[in-house]
C-alpha atoms as a PDB file:
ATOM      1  CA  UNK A   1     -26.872  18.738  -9.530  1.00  0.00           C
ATOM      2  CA  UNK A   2     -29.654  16.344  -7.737  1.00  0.00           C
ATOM      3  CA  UNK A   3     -29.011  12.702  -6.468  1.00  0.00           C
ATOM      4  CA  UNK A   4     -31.379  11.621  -9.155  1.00  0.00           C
ATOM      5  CA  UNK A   5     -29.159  13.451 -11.885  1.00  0.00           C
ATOM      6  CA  UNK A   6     -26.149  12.848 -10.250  1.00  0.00           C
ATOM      7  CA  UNK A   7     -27.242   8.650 -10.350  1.00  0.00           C
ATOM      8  CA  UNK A   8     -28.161   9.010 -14.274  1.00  0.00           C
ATOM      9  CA  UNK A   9     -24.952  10.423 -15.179  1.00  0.00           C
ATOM     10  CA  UNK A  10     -23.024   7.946 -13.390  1.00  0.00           C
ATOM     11  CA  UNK A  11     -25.693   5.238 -14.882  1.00  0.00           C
ATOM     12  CA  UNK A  12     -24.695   6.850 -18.507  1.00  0.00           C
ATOM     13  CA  UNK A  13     -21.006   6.622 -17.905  1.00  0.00           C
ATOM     14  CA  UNK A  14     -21.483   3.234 -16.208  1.00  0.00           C
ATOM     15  CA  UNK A  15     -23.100   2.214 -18.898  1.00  0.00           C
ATOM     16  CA  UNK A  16     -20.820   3.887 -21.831  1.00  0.00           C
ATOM     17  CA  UNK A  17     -17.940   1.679 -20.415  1.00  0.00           C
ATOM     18  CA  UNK A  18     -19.475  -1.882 -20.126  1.00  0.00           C
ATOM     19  CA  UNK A  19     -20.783  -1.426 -23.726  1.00  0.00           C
ATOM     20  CA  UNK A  20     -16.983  -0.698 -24.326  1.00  0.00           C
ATOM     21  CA  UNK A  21     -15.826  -3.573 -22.733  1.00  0.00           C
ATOM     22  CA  UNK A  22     -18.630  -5.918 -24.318  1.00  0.00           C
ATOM     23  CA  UNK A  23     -17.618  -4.460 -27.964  1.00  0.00           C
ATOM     24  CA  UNK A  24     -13.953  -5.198 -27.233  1.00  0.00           C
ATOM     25  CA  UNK A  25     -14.860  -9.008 -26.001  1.00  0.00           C
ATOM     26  CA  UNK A  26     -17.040  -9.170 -29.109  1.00  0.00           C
ATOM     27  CA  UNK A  27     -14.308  -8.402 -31.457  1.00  0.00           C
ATOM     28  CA  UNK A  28     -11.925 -10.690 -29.853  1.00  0.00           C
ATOM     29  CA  UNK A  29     -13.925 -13.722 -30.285  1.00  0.00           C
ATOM     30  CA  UNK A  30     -14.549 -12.763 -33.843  1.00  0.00           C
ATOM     31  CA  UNK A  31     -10.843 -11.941 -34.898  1.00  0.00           C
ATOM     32  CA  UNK A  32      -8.748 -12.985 -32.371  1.00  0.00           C
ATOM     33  CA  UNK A  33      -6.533 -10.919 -30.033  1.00  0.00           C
ATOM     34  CA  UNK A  34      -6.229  -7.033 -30.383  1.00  0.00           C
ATOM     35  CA  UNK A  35      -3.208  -5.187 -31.733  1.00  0.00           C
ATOM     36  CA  UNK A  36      -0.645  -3.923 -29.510  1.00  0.00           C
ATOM     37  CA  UNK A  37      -2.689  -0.297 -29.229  1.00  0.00           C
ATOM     38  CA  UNK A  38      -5.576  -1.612 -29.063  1.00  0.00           C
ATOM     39  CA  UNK A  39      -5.027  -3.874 -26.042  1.00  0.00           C
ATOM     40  CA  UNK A  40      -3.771  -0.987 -24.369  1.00  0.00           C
ATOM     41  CA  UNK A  41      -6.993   0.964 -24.703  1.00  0.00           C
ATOM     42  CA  UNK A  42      -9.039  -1.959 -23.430  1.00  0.00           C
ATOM     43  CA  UNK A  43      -6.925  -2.580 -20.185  1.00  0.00           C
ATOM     44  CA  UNK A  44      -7.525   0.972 -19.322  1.00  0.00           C
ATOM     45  CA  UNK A  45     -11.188   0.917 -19.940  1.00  0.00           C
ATOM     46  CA  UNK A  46     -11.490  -2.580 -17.996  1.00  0.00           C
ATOM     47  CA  UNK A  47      -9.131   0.151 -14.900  1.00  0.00           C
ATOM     48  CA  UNK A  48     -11.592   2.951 -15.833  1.00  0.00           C
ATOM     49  CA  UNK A  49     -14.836  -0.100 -14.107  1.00  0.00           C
ATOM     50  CA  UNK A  50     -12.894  -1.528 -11.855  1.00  0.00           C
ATOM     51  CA  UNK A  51     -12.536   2.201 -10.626  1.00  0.00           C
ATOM     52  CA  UNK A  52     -16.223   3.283 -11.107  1.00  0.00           C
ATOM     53  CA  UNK A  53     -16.927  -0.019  -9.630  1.00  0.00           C
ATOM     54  CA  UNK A  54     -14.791   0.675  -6.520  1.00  0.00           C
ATOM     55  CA  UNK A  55     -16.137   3.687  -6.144  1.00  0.00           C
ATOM     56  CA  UNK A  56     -19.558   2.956  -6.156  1.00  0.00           C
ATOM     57  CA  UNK A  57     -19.160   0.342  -3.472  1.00  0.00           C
ATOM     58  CA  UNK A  58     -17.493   3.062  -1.216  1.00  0.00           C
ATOM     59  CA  UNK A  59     -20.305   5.339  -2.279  1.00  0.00           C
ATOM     60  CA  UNK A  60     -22.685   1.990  -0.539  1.00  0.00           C
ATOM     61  CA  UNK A  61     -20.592   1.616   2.463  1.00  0.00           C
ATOM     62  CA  UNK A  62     -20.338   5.182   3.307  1.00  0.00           C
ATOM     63  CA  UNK A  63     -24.168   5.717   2.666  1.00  0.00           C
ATOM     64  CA  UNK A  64     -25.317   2.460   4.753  1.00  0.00           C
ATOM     65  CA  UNK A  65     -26.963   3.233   8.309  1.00  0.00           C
ATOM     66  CA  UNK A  66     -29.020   0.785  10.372  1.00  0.00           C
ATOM     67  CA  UNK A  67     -31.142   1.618  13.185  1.00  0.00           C
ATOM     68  CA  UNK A  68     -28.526   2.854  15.559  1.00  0.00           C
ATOM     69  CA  UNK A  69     -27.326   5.159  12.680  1.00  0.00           C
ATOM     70  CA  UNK A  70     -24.726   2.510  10.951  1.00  0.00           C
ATOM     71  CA  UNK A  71     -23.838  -0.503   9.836  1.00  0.00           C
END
């Protein structure tokens, strides 16, 4: 797999889980808080970002160089 196709999957499933999250929020403000199994799913799709979006920023740090090779 290439970067580029590597970076558009990762945009895809990025993607796929915010749209989660704003559908949950969404239906919250329209009918109030979820059911019991419901609010389980959305805490672990709000863990499943949080993780994507930790990993990302290690993916950033680890990929940074300056000049002298790194930041």
């Amino acid at each position: 797999m290439t970067d580029k196709q590597a970076a558009a999957d990762s945009n895809k499933q990025w993607d796929g889980m915010v749209q989660q999250l704003r559908l949950i929020c969404e239906h919250v403000r329209q009918d109030g808080p979820l059911p019991r199994q419901q609010q389980s799913e959305a805490e672990d799709a709000f863990r499943q970002c949080l993780n994507h979006l930790e990993n990302q920023v290690q993916d950033l740090r680890s990929g940074l160089k300056g000049s002298g090779g790194s930041f």
